[in-house]
PDB file of N, CA and C in Angstrom:
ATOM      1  N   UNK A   1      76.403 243.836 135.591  1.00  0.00           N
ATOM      2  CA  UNK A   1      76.052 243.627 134.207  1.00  0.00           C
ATOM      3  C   UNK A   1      75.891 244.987 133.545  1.00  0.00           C
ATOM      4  N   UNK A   2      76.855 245.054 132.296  1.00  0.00           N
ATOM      5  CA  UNK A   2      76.497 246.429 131.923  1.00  0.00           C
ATOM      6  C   UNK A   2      75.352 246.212 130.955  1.00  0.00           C
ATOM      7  N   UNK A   3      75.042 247.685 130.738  1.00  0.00           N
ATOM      8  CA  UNK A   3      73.497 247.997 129.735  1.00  0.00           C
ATOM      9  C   UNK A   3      74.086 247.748 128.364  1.00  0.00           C
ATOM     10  N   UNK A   4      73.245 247.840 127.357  1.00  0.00           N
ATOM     11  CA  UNK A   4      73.744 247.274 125.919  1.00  0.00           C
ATOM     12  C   UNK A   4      74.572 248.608 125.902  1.00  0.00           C
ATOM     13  N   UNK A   5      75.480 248.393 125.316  1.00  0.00           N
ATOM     14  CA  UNK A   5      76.201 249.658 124.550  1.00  0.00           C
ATOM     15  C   UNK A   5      76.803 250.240 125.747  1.00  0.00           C
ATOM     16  N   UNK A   6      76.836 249.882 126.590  1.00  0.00           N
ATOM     17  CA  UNK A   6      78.340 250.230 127.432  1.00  0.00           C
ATOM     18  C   UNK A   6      79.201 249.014 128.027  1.00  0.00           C
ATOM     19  N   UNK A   7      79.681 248.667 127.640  1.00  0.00           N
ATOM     20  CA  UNK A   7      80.608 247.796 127.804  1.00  0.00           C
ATOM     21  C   UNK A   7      81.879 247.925 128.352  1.00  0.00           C
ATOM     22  N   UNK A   8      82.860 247.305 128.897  1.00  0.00           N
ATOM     23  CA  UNK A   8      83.942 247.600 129.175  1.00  0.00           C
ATOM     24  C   UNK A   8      84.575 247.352 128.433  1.00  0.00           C
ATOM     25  N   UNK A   9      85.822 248.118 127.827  1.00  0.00           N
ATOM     26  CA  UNK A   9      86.804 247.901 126.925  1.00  0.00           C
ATOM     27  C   UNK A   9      87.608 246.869 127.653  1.00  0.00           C
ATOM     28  N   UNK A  10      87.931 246.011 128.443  1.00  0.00           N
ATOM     29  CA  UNK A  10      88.807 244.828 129.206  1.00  0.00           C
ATOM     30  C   UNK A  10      88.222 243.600 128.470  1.00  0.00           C
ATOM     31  N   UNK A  11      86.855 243.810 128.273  1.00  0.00           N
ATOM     32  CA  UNK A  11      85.912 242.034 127.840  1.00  0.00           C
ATOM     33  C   UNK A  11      86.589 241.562 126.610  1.00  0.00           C
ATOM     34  N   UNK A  12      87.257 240.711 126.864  1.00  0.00           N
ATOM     35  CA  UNK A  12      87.299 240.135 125.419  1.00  0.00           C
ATOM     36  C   UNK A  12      86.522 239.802 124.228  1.00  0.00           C
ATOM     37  N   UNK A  13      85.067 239.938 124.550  1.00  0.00           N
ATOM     38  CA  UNK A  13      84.539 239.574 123.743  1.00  0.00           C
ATOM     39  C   UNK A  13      83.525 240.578 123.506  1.00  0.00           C
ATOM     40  N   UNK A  14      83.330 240.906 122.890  1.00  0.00           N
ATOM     41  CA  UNK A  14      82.483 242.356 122.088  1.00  0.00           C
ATOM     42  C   UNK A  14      81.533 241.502 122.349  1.00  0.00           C
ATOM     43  N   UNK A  15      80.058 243.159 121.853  1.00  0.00           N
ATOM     44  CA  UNK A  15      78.317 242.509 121.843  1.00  0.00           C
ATOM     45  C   UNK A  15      78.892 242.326 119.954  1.00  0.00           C
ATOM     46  N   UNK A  16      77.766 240.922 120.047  1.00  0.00           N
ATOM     47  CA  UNK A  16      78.294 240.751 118.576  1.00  0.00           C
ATOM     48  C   UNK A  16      76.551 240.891 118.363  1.00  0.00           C
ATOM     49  N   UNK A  17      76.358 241.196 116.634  1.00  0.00           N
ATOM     50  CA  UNK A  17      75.439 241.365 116.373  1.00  0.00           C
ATOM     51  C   UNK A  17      74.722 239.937 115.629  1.00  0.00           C
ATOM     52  N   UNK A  18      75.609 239.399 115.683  1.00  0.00           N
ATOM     53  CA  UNK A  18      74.974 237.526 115.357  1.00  0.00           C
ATOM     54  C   UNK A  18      75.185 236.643 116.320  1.00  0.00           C
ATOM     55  N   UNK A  19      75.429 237.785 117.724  1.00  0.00           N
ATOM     56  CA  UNK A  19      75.273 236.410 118.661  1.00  0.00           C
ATOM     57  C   UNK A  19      76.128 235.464 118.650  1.00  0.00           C
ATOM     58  N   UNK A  20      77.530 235.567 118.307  1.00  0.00           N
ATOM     59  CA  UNK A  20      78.318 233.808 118.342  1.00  0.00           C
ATOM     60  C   UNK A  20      79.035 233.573 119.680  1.00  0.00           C
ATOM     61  N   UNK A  21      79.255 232.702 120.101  1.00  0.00           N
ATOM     62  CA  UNK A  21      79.855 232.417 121.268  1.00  0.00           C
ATOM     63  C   UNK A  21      81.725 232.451 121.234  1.00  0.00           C
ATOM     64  N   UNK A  22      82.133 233.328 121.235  1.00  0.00           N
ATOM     65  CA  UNK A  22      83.225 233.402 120.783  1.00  0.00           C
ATOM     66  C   UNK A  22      84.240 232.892 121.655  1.00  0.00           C
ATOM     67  N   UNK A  23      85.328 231.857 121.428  1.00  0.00           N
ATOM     68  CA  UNK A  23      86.166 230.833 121.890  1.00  0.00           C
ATOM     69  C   UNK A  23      85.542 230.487 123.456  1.00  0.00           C
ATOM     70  N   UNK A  24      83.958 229.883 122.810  1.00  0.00           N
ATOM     71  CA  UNK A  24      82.554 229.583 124.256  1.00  0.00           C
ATOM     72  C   UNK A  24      83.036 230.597 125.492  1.00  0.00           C
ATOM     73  N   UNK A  25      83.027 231.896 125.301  1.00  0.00           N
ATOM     74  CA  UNK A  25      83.222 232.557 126.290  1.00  0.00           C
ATOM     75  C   UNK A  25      82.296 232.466 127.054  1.00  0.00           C
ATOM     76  N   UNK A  26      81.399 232.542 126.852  1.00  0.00           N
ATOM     77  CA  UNK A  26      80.006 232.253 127.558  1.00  0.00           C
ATOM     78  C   UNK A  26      79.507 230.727 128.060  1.00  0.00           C
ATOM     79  N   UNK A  27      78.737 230.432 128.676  1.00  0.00           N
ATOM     80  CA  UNK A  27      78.030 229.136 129.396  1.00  0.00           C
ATOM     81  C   UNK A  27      77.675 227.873 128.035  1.00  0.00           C
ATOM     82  N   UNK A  28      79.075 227.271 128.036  1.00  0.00           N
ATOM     83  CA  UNK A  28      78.640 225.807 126.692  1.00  0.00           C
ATOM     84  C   UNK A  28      78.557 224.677 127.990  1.00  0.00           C
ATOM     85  N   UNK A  29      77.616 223.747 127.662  1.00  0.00           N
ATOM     86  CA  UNK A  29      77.312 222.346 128.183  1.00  0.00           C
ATOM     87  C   UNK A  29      77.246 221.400 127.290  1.00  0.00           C
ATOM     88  N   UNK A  30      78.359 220.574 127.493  1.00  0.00           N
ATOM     89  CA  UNK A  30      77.907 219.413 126.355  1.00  0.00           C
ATOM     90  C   UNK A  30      78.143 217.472 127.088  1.00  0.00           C
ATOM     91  N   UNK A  31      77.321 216.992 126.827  1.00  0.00           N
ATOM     92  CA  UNK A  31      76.961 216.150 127.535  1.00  0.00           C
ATOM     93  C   UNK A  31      78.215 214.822 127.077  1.00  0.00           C
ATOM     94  N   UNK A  32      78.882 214.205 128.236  1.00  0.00           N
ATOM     95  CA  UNK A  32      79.873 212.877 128.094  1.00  0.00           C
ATOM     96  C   UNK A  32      79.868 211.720 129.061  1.00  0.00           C
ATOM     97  N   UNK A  33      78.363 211.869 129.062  1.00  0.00           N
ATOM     98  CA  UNK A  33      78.223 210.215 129.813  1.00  0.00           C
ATOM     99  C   UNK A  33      78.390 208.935 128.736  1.00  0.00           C
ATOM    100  N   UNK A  34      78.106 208.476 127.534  1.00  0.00           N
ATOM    101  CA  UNK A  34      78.476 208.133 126.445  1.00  0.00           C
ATOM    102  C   UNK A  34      79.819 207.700 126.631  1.00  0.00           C
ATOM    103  N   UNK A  35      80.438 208.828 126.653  1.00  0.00           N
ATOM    104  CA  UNK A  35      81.939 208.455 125.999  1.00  0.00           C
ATOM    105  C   UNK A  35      82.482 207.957 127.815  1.00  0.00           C
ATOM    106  N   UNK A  36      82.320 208.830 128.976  1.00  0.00           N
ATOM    107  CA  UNK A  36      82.462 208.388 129.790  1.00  0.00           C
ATOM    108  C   UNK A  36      82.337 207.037 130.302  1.00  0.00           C
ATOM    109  N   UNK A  37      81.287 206.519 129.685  1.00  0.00           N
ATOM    110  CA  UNK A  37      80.871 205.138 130.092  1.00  0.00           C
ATOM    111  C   UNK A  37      82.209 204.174 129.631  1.00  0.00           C
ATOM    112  N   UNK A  38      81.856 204.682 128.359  1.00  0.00           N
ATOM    113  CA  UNK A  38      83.281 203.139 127.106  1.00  0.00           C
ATOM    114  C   UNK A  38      84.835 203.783 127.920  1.00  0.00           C
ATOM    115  N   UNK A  39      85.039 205.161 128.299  1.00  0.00           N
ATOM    116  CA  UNK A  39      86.431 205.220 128.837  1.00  0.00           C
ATOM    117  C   UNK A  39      86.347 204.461 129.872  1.00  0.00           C
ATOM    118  N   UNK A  40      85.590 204.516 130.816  1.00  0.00           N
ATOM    119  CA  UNK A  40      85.620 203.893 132.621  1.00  0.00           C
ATOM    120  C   UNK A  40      85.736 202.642 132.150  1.00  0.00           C
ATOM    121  N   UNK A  41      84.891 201.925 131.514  1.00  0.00           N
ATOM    122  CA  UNK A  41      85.185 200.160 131.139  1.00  0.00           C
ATOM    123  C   UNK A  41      86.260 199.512 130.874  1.00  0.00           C
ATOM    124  N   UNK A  42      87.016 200.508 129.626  1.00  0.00           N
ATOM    125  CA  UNK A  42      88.219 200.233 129.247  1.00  0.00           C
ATOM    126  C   UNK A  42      89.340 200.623 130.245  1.00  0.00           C
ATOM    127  N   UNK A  43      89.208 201.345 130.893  1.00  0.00           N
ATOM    128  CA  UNK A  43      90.397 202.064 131.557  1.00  0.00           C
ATOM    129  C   UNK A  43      90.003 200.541 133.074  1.00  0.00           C
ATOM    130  N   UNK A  44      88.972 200.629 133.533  1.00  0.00           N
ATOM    131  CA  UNK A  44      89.122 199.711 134.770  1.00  0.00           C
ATOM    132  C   UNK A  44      88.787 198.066 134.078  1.00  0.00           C
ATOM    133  N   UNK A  45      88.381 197.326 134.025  1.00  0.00           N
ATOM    134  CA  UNK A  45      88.526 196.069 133.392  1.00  0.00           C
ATOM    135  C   UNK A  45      90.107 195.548 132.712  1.00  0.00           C
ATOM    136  N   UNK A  46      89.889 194.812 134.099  1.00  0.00           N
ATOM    137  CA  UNK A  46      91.700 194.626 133.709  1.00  0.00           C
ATOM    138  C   UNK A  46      92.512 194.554 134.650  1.00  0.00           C
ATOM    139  N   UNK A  47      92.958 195.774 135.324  1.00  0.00           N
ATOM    140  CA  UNK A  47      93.609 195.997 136.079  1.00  0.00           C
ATOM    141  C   UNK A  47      93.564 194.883 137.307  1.00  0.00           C
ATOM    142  N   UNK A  48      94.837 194.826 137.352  1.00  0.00           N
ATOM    143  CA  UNK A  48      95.346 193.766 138.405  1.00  0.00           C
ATOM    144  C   UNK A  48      96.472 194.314 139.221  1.00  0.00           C
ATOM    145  N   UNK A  49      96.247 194.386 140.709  1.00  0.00           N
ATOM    146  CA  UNK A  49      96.381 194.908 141.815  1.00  0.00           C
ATOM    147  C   UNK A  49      97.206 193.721 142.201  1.00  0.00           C
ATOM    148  N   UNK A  50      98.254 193.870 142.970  1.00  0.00           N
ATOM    149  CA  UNK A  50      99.396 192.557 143.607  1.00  0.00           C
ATOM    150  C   UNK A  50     100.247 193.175 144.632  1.00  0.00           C
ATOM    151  N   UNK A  51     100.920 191.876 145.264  1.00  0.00           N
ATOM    152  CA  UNK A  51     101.701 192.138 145.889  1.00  0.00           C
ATOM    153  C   UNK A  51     101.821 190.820 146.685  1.00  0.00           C
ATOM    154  N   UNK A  52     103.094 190.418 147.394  1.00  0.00           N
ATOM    155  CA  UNK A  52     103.370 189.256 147.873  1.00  0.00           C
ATOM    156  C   UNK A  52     102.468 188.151 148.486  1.00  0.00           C
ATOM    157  N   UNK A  53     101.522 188.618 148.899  1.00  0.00           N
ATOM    158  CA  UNK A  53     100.643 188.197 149.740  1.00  0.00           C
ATOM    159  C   UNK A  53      99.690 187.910 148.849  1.00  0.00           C
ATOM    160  N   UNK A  54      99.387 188.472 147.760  1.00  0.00           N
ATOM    161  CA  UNK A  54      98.236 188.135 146.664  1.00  0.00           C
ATOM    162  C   UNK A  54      97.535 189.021 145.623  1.00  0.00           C
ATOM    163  N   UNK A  55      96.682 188.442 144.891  1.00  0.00           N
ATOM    164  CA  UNK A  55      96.521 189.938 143.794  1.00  0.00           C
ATOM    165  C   UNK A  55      94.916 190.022 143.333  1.00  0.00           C
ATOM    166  N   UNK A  56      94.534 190.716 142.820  1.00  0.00           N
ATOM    167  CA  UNK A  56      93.356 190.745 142.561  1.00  0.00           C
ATOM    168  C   UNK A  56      93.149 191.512 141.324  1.00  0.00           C
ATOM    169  N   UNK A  57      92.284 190.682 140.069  1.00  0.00           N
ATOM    170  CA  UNK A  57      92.028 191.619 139.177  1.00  0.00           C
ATOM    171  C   UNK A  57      90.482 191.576 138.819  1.00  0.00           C
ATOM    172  N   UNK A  58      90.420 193.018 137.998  1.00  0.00           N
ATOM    173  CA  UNK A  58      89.189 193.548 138.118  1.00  0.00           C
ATOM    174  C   UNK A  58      88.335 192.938 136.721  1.00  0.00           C
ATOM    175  N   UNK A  59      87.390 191.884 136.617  1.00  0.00           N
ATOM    176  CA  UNK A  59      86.746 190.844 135.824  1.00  0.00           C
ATOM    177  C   UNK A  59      86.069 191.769 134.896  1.00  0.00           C
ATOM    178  N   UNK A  60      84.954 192.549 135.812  1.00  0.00           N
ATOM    179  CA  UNK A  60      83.797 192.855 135.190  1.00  0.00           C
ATOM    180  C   UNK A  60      83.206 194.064 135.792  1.00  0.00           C
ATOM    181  N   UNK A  61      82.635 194.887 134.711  1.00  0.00           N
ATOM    182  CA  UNK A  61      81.667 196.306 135.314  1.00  0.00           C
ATOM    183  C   UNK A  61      80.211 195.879 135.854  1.00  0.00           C
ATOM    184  N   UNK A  62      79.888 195.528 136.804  1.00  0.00           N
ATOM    185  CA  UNK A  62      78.954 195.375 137.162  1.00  0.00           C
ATOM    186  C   UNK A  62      77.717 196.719 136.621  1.00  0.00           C
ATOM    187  N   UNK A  63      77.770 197.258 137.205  1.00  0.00           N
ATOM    188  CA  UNK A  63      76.704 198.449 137.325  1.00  0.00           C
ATOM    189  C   UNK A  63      77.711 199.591 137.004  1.00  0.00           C
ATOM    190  N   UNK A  64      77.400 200.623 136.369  1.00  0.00           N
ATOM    191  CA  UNK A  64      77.553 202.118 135.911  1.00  0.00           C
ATOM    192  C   UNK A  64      77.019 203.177 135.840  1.00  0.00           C
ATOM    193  N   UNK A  65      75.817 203.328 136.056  1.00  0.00           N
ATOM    194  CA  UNK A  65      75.200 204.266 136.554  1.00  0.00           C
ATOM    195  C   UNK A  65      75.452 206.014 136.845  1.00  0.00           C
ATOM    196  N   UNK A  66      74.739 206.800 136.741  1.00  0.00           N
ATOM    197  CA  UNK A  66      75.320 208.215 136.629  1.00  0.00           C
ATOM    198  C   UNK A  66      75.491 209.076 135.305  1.00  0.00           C
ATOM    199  N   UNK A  67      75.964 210.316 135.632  1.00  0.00           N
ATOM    200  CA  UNK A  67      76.249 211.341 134.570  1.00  0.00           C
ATOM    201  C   UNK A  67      77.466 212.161 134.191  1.00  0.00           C
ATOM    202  N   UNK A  68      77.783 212.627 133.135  1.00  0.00           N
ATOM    203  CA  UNK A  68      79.297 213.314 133.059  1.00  0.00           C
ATOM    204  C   UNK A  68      78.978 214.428 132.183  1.00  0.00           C
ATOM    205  N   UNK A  69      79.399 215.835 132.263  1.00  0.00           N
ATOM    206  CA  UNK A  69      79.340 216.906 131.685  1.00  0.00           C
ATOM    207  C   UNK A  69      80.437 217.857 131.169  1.00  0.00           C
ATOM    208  N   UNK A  70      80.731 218.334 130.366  1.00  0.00           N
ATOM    209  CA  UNK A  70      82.179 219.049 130.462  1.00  0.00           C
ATOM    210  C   UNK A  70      81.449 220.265 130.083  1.00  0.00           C
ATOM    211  N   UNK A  71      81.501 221.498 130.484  1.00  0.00           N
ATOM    212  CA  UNK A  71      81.051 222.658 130.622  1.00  0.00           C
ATOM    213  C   UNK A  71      82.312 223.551 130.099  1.00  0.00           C
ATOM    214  N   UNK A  72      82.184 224.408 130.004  1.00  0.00           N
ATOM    215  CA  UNK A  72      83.168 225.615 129.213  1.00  0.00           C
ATOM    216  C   UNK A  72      82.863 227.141 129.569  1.00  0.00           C
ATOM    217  N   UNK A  73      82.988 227.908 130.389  1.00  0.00           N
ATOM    218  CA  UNK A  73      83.317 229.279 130.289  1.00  0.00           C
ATOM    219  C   UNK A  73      84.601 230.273 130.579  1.00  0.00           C
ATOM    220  N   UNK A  74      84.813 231.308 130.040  1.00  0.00           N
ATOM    221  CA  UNK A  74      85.427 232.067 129.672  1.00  0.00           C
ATOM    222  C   UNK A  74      86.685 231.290 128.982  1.00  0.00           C
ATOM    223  N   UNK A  75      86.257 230.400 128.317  1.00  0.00           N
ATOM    224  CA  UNK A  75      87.369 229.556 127.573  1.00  0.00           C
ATOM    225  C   UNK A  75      87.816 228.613 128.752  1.00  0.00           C
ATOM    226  N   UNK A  76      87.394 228.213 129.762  1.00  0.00           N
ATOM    227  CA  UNK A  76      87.657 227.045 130.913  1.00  0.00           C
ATOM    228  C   UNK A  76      87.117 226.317 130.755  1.00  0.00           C
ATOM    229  N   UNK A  77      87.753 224.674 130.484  1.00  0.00           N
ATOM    230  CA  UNK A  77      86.833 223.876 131.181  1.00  0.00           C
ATOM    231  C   UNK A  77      86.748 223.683 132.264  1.00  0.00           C
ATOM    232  N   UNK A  78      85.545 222.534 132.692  1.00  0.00           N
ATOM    233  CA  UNK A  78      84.793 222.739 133.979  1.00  0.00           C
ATOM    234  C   UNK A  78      84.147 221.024 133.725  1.00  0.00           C
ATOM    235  N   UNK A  79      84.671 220.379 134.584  1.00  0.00           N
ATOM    236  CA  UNK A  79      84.103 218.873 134.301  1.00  0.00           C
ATOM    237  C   UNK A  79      82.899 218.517 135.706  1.00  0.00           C
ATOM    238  N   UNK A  80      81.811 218.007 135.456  1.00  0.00           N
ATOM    239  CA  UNK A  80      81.222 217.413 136.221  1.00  0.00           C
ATOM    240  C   UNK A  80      81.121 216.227 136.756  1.00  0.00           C
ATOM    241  N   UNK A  81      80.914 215.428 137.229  1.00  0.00           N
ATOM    242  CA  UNK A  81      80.446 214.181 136.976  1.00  0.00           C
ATOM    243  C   UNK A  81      79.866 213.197 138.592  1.00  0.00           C
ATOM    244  N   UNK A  82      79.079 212.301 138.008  1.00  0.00           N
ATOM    245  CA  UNK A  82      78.678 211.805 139.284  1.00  0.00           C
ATOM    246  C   UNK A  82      78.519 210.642 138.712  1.00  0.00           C
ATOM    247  N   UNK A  83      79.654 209.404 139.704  1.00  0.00           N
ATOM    248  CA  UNK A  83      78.866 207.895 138.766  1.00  0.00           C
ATOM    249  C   UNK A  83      78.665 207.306 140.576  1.00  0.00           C
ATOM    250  N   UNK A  84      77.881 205.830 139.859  1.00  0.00           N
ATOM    251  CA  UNK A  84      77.664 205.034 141.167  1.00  0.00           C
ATOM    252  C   UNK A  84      78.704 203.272 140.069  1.00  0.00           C
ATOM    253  N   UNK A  85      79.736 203.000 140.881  1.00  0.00           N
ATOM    254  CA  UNK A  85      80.077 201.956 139.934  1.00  0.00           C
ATOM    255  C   UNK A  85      80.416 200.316 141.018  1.00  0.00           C
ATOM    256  N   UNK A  86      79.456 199.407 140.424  1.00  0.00           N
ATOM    257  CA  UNK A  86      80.542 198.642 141.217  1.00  0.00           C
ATOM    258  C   UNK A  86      81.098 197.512 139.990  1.00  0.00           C
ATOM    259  N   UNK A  87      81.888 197.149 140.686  1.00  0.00           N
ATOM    260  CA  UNK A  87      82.991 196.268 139.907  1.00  0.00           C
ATOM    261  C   UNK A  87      82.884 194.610 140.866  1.00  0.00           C
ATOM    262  N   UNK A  88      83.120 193.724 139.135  1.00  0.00           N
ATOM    263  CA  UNK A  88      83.222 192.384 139.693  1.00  0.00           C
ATOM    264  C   UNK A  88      84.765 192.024 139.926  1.00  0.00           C
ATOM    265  N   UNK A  89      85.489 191.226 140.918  1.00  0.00           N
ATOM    266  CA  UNK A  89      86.425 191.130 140.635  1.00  0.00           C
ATOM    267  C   UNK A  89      87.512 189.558 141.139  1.00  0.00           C
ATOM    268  N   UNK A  90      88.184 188.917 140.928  1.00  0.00           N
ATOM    269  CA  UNK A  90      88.726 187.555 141.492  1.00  0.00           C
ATOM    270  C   UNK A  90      90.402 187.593 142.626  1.00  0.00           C
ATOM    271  N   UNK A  91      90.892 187.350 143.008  1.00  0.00           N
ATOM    272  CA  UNK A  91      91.320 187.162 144.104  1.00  0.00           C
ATOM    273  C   UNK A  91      91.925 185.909 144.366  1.00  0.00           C
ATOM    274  N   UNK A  92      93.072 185.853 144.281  1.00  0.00           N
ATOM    275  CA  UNK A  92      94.457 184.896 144.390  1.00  0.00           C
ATOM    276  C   UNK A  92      95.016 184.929 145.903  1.00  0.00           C
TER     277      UNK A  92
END
C-alpha cells in the first residue's frame, strides 16, 4: 500500500479528492437475493425433463432459502451466492 502522495503511475485510478469510486474500482457490494429469488422461480417452475421411459415436471418451489451478492472490483464482477432449494415435482 503506498503512502498518500506516492502512488504508482500504472493505477488507473488516481487519489481523487472527492473520493468517487471510479468504474467501482474499488470494493462495491450490492445485494440480489430479491431479484435472485423471482429469476430461480421463473427459470425452474416448468421445466419438464423426458425421455422414453417417462418425464417429470417441476410443479412448485417449495422452499428458497439463502443469499445472492454481486460484488465488483477493479471493474470485475464477482458473484456470490448460497441457496438451499427444494422443488415440488410430478412424474409420468
Amino acid at each position: 500500500m503506498a503512502k498518500w502522495g506516492q502512488g504508482d503511475p500504472r493505477w488507473i485510478v488516481e487519489e481523487r479528492a472527492d473520493a468517487t469510486n471510479v468504474n467501482n474500482w474499488h470494493w462495491t457490494e450490492r445485494d440480489a437475493t430479491s431479484w435472485s429469488k423471482s429469476k430461480l422461480e421463473q427459470l425452474l417452475v416448468g421445466i419438464v425433463v423426458g425421455n422414453e421411459a417417462g418425464s417429470c415436471e417441476i410443479s412448485d418451489l417449495k422452499q428458497l432459502e439463502g443469499e445472492a451478492s454481486c460484488n465488483s472490483r477493479k471493474g470485475k464482477l464477482i458473484f456470490f451466492y448460497e441457496w438451499n432449494i427444494k422443488l415440488s415435482w410430478k412424474g409420468k
